[in-house]
PDB file of N, CA and C in Angstrom:
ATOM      1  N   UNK A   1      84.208 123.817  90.338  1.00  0.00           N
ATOM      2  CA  UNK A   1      83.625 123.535  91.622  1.00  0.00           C
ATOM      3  C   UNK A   1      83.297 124.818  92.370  1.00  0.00           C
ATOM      4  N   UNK A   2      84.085 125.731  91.866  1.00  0.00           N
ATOM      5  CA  UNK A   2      84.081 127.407  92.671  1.00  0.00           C
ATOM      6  C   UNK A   2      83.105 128.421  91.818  1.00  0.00           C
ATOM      7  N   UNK A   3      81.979 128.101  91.587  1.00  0.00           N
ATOM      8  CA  UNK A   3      81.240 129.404  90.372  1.00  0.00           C
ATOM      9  C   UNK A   3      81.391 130.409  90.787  1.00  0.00           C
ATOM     10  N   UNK A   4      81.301 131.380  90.156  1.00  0.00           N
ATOM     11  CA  UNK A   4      81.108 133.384  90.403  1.00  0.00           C
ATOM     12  C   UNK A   4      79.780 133.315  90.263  1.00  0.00           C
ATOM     13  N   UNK A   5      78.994 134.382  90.502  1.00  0.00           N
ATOM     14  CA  UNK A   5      77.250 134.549  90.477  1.00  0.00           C
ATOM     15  C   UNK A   5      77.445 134.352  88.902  1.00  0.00           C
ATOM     16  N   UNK A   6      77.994 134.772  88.155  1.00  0.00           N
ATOM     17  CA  UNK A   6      77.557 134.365  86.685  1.00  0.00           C
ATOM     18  C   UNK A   6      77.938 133.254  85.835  1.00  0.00           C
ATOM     19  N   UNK A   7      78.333 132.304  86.913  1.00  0.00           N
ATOM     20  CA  UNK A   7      78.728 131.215  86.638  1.00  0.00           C
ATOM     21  C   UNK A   7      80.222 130.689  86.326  1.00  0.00           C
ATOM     22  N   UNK A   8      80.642 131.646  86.194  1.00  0.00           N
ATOM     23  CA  UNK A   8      82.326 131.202  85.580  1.00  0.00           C
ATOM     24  C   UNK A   8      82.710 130.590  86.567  1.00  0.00           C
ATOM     25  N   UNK A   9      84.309 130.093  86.517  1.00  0.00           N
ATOM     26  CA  UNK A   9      85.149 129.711  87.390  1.00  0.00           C
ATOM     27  C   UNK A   9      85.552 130.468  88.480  1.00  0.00           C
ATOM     28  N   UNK A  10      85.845 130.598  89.708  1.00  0.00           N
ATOM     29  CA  UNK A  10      86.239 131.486  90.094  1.00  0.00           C
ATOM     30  C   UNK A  10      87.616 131.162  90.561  1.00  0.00           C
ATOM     31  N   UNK A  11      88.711 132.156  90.377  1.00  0.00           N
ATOM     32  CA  UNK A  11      90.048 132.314  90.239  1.00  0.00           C
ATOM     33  C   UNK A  11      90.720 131.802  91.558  1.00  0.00           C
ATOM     34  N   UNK A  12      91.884 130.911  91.246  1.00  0.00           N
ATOM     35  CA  UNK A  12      92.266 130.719  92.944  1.00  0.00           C
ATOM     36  C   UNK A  12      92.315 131.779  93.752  1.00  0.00           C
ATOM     37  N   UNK A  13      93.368 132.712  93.513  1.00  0.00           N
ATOM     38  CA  UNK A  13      93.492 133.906  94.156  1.00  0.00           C
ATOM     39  C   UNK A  13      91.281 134.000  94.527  1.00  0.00           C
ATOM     40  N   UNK A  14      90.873 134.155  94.271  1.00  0.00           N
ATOM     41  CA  UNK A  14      89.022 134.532  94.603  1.00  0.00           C
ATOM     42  C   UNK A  14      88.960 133.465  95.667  1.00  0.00           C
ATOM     43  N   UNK A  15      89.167 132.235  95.368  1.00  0.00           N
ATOM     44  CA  UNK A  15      88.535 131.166  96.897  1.00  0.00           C
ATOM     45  C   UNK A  15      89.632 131.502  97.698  1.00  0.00           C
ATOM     46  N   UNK A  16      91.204 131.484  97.910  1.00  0.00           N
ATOM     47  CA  UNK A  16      92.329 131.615  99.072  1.00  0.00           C
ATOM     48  C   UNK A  16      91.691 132.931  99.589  1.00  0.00           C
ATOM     49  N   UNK A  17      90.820 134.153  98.605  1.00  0.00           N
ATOM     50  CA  UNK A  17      89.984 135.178  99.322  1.00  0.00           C
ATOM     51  C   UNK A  17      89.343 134.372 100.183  1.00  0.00           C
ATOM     52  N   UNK A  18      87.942 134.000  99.470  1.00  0.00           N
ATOM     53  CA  UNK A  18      86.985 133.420 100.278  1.00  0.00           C
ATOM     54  C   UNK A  18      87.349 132.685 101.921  1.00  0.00           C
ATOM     55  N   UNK A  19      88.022 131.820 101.350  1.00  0.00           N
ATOM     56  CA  UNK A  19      89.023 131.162 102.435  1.00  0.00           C
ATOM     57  C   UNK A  19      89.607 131.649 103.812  1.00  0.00           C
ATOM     58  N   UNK A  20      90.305 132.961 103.247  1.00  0.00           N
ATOM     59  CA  UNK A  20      90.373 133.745 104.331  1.00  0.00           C
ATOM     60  C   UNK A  20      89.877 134.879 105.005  1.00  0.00           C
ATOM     61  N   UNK A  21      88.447 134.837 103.870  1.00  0.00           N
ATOM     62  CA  UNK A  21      87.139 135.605 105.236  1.00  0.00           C
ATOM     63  C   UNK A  21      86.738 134.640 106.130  1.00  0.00           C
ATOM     64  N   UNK A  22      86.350 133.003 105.573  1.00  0.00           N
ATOM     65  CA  UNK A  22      85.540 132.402 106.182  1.00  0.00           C
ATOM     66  C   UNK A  22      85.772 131.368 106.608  1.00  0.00           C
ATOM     67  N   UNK A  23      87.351 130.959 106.720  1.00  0.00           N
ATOM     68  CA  UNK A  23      87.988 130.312 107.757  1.00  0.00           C
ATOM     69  C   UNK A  23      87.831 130.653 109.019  1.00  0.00           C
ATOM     70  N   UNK A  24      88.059 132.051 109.539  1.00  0.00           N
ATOM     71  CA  UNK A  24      87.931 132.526 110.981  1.00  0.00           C
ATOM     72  C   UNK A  24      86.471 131.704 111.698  1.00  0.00           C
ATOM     73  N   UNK A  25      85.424 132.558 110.617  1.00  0.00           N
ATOM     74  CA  UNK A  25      84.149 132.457 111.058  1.00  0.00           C
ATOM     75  C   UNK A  25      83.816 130.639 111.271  1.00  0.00           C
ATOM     76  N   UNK A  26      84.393 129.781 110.724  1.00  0.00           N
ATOM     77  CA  UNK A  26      84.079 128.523 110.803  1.00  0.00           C
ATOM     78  C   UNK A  26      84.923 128.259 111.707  1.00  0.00           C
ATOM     79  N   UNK A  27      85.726 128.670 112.252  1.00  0.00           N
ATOM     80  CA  UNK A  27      86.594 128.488 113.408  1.00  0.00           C
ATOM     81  C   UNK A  27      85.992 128.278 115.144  1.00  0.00           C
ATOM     82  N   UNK A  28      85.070 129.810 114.552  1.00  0.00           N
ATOM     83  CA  UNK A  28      84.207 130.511 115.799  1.00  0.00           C
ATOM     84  C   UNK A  28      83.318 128.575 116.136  1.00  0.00           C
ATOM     85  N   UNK A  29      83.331 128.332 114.796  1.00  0.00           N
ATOM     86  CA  UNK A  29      81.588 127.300 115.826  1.00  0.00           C
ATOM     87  C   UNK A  29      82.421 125.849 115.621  1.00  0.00           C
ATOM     88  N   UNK A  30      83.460 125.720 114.901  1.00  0.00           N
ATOM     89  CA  UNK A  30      84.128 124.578 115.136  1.00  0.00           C
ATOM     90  C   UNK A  30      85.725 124.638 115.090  1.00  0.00           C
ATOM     91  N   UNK A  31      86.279 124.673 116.369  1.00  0.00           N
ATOM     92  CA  UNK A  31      87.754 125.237 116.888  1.00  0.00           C
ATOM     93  C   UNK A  31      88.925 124.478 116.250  1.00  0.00           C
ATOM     94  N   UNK A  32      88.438 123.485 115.764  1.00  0.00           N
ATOM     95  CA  UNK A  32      89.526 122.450 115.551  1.00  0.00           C
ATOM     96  C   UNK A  32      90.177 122.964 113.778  1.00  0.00           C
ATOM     97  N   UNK A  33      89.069 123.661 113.821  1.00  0.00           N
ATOM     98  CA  UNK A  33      89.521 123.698 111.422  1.00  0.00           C
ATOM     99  C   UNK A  33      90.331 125.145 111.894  1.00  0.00           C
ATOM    100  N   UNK A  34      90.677 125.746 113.079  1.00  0.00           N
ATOM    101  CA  UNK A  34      91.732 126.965 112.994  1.00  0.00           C
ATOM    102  C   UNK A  34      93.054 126.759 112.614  1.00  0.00           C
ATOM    103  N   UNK A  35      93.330 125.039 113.208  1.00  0.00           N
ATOM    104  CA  UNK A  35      94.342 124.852 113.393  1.00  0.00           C
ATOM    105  C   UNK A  35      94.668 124.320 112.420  1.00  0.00           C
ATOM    106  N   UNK A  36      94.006 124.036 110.996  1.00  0.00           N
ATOM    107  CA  UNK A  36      94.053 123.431 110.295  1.00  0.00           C
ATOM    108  C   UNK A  36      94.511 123.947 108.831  1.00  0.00           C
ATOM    109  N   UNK A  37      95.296 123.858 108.188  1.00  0.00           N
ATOM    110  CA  UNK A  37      95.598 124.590 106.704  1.00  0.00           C
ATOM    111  C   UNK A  37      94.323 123.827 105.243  1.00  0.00           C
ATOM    112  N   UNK A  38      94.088 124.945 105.758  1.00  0.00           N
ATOM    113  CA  UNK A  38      93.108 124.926 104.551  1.00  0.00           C
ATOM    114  C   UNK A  38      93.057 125.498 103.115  1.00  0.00           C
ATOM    115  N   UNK A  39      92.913 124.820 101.665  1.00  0.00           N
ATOM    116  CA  UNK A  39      93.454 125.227 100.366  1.00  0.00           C
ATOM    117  C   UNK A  39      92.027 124.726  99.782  1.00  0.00           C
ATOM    118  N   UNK A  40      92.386 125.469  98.681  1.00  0.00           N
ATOM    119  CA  UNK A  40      91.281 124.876  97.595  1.00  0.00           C
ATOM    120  C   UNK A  40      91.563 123.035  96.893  1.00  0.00           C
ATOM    121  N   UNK A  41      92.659 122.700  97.136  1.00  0.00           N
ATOM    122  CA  UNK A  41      93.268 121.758  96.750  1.00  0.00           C
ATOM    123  C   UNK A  41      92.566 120.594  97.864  1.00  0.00           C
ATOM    124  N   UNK A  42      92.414 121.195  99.389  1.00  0.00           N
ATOM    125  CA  UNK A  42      92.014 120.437 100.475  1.00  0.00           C
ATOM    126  C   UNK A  42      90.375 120.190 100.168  1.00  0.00           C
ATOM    127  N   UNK A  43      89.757 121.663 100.215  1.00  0.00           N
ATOM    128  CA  UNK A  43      88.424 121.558 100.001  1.00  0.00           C
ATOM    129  C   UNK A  43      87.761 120.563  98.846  1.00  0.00           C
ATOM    130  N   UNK A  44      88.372 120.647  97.493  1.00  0.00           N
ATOM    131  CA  UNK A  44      87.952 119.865  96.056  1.00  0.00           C
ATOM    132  C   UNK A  44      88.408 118.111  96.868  1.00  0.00           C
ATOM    133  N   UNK A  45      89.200 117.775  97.648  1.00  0.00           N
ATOM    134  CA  UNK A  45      89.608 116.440  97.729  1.00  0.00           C
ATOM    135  C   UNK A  45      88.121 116.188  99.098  1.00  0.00           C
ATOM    136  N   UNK A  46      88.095 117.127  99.941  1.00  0.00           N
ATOM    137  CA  UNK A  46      86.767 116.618 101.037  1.00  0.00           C
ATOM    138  C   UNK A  46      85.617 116.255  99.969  1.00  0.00           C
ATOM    139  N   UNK A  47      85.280 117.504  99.407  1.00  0.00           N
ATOM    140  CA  UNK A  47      84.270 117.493  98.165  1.00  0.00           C
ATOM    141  C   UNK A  47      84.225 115.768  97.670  1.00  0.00           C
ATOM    142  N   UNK A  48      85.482 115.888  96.823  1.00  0.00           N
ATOM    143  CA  UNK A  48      85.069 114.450  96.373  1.00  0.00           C
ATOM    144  C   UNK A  48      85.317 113.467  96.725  1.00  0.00           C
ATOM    145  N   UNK A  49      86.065 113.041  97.983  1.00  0.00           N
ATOM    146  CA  UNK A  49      85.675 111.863  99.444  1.00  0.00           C
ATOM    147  C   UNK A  49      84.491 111.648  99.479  1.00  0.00           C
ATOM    148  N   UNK A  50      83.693 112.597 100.394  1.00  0.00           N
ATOM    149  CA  UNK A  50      82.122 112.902 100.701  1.00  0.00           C
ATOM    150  C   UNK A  50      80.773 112.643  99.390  1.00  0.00           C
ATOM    151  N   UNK A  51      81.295 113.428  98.108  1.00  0.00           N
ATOM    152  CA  UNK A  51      80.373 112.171  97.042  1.00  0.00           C
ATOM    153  C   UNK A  51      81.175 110.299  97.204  1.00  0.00           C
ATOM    154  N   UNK A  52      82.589 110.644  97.042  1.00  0.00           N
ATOM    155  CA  UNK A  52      82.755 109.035  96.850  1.00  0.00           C
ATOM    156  C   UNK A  52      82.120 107.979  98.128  1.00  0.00           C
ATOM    157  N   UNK A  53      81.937 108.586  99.492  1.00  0.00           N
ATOM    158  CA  UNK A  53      81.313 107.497 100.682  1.00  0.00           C
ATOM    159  C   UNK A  53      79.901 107.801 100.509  1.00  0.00           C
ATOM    160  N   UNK A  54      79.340 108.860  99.374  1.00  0.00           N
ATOM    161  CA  UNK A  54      77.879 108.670  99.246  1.00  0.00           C
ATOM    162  C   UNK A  54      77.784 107.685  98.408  1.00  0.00           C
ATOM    163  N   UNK A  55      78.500 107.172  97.928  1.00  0.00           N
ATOM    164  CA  UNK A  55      77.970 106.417  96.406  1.00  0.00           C
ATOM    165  C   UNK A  55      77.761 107.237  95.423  1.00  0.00           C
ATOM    166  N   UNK A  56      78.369 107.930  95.034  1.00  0.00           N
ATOM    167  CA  UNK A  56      78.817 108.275  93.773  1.00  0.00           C
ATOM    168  C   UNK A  56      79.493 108.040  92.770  1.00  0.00           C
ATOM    169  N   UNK A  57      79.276 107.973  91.382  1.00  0.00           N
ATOM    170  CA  UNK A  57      80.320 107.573  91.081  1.00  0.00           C
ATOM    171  C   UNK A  57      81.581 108.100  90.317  1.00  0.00           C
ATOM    172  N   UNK A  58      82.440 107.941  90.278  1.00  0.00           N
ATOM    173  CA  UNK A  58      83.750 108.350  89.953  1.00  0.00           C
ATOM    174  C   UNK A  58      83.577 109.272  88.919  1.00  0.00           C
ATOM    175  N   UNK A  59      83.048 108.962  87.535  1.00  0.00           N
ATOM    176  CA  UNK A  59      82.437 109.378  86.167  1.00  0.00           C
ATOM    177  C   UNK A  59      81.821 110.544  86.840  1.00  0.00           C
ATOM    178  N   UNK A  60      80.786 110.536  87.599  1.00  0.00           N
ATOM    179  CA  UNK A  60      79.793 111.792  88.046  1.00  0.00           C
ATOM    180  C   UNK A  60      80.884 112.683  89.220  1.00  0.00           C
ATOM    181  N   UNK A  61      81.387 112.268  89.896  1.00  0.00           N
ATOM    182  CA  UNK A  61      82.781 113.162  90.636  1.00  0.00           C
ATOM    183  C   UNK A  61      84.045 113.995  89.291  1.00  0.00           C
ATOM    184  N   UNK A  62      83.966 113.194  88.477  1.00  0.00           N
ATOM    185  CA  UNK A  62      85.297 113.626  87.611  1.00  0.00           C
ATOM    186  C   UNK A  62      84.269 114.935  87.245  1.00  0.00           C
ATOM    187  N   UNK A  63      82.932 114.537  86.606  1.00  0.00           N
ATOM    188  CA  UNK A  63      82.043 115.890  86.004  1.00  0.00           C
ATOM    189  C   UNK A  63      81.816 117.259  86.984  1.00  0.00           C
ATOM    190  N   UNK A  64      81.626 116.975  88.443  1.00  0.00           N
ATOM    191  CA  UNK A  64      81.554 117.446  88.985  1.00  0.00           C
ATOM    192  C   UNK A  64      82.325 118.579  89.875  1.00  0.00           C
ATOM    193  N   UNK A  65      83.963 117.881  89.507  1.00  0.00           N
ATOM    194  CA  UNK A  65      85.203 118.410  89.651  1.00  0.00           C
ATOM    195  C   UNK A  65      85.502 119.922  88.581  1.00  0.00           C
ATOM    196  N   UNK A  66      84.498 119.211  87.204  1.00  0.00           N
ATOM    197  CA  UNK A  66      85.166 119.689  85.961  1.00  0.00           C
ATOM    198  C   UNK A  66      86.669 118.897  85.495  1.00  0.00           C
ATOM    199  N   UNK A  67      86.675 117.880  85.450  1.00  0.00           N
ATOM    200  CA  UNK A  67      87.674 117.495  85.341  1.00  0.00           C
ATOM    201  C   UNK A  67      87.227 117.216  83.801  1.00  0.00           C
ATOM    202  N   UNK A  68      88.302 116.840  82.589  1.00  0.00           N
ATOM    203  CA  UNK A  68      88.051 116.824  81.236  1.00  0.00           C
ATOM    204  C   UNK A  68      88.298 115.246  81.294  1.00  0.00           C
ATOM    205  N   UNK A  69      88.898 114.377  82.165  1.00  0.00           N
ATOM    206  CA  UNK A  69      89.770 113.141  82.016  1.00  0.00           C
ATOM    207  C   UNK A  69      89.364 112.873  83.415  1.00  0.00           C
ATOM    208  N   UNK A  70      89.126 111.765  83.610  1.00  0.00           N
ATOM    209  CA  UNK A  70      88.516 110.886  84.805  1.00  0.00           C
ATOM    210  C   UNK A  70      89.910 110.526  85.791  1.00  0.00           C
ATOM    211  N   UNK A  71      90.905 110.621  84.804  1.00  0.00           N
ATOM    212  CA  UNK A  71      91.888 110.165  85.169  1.00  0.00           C
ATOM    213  C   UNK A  71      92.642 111.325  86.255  1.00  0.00           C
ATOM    214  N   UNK A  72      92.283 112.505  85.679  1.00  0.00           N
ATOM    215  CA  UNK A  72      92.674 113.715  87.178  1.00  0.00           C
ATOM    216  C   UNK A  72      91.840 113.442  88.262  1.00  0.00           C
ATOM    217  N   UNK A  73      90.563 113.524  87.937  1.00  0.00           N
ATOM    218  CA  UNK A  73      90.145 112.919  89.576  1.00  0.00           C
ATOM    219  C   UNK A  73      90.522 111.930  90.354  1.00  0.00           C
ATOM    220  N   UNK A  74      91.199 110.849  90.029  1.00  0.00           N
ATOM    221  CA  UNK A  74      91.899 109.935  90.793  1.00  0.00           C
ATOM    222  C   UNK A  74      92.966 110.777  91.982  1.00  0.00           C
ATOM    223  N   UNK A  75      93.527 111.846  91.878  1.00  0.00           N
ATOM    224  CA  UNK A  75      94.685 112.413  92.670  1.00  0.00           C
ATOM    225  C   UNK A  75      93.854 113.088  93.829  1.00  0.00           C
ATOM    226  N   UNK A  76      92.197 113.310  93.854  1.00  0.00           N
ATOM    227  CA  UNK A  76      91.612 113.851  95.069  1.00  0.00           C
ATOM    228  C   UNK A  76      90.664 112.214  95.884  1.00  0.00           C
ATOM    229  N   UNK A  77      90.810 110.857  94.836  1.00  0.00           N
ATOM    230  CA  UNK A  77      90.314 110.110  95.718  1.00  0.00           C
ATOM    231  C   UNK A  77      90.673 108.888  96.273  1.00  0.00           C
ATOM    232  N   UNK A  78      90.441 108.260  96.966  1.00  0.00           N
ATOM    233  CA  UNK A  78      91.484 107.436  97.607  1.00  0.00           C
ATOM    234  C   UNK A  78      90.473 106.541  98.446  1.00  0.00           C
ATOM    235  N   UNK A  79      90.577 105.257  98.574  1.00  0.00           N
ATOM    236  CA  UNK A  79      89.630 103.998  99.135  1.00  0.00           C
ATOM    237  C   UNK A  79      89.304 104.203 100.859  1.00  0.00           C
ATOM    238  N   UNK A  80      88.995 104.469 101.453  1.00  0.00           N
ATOM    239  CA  UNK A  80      88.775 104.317 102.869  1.00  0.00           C
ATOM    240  C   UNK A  80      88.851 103.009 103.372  1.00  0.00           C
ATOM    241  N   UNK A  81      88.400 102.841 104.566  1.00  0.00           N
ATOM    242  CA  UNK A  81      88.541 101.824 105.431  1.00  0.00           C
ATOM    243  C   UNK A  81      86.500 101.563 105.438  1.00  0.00           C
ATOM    244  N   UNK A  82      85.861 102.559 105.221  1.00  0.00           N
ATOM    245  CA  UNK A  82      84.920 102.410 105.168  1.00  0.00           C
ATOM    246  C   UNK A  82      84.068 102.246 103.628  1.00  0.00           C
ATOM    247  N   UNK A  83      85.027 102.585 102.997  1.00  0.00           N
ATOM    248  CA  UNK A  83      84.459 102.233 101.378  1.00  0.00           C
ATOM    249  C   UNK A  83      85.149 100.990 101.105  1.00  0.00           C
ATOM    250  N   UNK A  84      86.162 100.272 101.973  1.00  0.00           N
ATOM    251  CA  UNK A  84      86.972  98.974 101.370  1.00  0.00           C
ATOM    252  C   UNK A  84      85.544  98.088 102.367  1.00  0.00           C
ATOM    253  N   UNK A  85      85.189  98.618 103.492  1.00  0.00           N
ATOM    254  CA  UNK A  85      84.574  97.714 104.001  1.00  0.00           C
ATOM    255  C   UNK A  85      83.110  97.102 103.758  1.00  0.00           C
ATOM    256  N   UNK A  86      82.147  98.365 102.825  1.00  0.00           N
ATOM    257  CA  UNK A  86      81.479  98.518 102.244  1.00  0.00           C
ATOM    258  C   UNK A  86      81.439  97.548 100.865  1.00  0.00           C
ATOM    259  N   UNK A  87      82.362  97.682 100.583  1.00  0.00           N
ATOM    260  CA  UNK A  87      83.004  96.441  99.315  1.00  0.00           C
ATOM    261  C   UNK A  87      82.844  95.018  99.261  1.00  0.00           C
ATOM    262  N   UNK A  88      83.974  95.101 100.204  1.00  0.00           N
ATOM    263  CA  UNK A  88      84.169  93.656 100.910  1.00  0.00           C
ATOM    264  C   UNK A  88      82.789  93.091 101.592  1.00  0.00           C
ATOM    265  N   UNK A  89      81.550  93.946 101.884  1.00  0.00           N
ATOM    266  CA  UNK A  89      80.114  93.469 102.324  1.00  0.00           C
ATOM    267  C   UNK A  89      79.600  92.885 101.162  1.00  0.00           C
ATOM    268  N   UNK A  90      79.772  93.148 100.222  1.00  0.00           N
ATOM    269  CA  UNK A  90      78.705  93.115  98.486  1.00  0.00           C
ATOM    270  C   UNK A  90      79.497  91.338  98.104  1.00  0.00           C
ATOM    271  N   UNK A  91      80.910  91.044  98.413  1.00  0.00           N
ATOM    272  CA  UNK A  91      82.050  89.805  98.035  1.00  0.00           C
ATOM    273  C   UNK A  91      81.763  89.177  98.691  1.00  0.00           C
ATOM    274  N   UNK A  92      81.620  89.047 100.168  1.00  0.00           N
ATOM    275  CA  UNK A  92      82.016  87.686 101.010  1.00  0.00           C
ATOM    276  C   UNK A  92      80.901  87.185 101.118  1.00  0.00           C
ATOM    277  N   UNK A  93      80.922  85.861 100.925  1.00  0.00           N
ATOM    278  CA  UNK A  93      80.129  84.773 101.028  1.00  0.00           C
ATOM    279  C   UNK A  93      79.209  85.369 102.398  1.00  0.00           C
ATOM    280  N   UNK A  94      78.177  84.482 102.105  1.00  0.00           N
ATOM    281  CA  UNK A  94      77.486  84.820 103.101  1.00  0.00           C
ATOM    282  C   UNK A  94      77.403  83.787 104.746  1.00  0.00           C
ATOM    283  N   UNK A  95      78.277  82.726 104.313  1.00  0.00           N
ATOM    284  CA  UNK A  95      78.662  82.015 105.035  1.00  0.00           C
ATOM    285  C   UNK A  95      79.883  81.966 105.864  1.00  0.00           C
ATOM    286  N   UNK A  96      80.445  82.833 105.508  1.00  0.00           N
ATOM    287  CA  UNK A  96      81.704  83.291 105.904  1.00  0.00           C
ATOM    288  C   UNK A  96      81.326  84.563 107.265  1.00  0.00           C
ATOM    289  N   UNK A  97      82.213  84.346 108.348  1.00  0.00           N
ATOM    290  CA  UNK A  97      82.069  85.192 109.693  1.00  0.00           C
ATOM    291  C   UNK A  97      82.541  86.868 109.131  1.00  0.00           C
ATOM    292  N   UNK A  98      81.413  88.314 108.945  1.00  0.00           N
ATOM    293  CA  UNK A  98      82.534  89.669 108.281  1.00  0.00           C
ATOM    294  C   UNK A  98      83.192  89.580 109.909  1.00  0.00           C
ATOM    295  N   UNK A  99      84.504  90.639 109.625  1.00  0.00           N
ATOM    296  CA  UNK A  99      85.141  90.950 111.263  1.00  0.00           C
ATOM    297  C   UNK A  99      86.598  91.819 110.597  1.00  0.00           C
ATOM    298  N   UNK A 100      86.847  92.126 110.920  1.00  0.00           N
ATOM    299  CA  UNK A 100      88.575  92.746 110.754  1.00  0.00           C
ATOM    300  C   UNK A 100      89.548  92.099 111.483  1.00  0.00           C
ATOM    301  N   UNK A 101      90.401  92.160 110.886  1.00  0.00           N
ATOM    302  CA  UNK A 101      91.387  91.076 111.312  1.00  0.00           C
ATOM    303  C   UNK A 101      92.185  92.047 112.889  1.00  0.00           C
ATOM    304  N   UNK A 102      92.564  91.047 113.745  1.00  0.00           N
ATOM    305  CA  UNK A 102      92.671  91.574 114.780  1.00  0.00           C
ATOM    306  C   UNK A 102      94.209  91.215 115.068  1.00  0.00           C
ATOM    307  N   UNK A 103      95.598  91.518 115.459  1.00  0.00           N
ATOM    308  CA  UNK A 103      96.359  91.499 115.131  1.00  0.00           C
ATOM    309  C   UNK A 103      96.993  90.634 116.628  1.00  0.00           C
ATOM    310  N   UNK A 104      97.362  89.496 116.891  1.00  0.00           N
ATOM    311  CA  UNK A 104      98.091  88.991 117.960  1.00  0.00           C
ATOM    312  C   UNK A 104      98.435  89.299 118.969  1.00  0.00           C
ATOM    313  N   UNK A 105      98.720  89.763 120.637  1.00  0.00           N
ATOM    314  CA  UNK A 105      99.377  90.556 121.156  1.00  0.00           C
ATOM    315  C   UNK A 105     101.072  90.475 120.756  1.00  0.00           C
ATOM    316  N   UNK A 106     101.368  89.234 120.506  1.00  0.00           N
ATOM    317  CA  UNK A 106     102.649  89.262 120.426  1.00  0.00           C
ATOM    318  C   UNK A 106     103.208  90.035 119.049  1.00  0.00           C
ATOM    319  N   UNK A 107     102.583  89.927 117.983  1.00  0.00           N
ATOM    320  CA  UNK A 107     102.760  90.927 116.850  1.00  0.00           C
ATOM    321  C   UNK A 107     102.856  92.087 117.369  1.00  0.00           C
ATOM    322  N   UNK A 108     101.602  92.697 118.298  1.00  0.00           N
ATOM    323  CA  UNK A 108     101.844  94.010 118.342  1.00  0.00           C
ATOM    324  C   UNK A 108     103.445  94.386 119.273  1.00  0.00           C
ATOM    325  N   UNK A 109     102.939  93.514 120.439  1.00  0.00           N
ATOM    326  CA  UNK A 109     104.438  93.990 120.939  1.00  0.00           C
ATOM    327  C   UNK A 109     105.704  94.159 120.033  1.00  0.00           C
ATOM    328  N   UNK A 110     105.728  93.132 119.125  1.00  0.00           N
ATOM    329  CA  UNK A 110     106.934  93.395 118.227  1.00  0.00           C
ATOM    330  C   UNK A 110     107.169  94.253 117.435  1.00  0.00           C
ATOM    331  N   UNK A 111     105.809  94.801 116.915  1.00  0.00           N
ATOM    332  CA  UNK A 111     106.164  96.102 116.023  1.00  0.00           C
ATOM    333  C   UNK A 111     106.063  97.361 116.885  1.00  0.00           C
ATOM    334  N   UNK A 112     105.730  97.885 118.077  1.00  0.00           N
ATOM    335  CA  UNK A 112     106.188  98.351 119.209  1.00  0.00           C
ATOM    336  C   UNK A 112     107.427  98.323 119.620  1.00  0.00           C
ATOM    337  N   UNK A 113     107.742  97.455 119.409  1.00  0.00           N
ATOM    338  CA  UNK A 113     109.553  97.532 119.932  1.00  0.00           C
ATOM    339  C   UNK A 113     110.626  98.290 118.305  1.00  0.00           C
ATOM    340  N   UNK A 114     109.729  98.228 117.641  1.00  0.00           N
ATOM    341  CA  UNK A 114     110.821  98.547 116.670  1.00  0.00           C
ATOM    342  C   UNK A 114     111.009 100.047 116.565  1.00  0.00           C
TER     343      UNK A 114
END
């Protein structure tokens, strides 16, 4: 996911570099990623979130990772609330009301008290 100009891999130690030239500077125009710990481990999992809510698919993320086994990319991706909901649009009848379930007041108070 990290090339060198001649294409290779480039070495963790090379991006935790990168990282910490150009963390500051992304700081300057958006304040909130200062406060934020940032890894190559963080960056490869945004990476492949951001293909997975494009519609991508998993097969083309694992390639894209470099992953050899589809099965390592599973540990950077994980279902959203907006990819479950996206889902659940393609399943439900079309007769059926979409909505999210909305939770009682008295439920909430109760799990509030605990």
């Amino acid at each position: 996911m990290f090339p060198t100009r001649t294409g290779r891999r480039l070495s963790d130690d090379g991006v935790e570099a990168r990282i910490a030239v150009y963390k500051p500077i992304a700081a300057r125009l958006t304040p909130s990623i200062g406060a934020k710990k940032l890894t190559p481990h963080i960056l490869r999992h945004t990476c492949a979130m951001t293909l997975l809510r494009a519609g991508v698919e998993v097969v083309v993320i694992s390639l894209w990772l470099g992953h050899a086994d589809i099965r390592s990319t599973q540990q950077y991706l994980h279902a959203d609330l907006t990819i479950k909901e996206r889902a659940l649009a393609r399943t439900t009848p079309v007769s059926s009301k979409p909505g999210r379930y909305k939770a009682p007041d008295s439920l909430i108070a109760f799990l509030e008290s605990l």
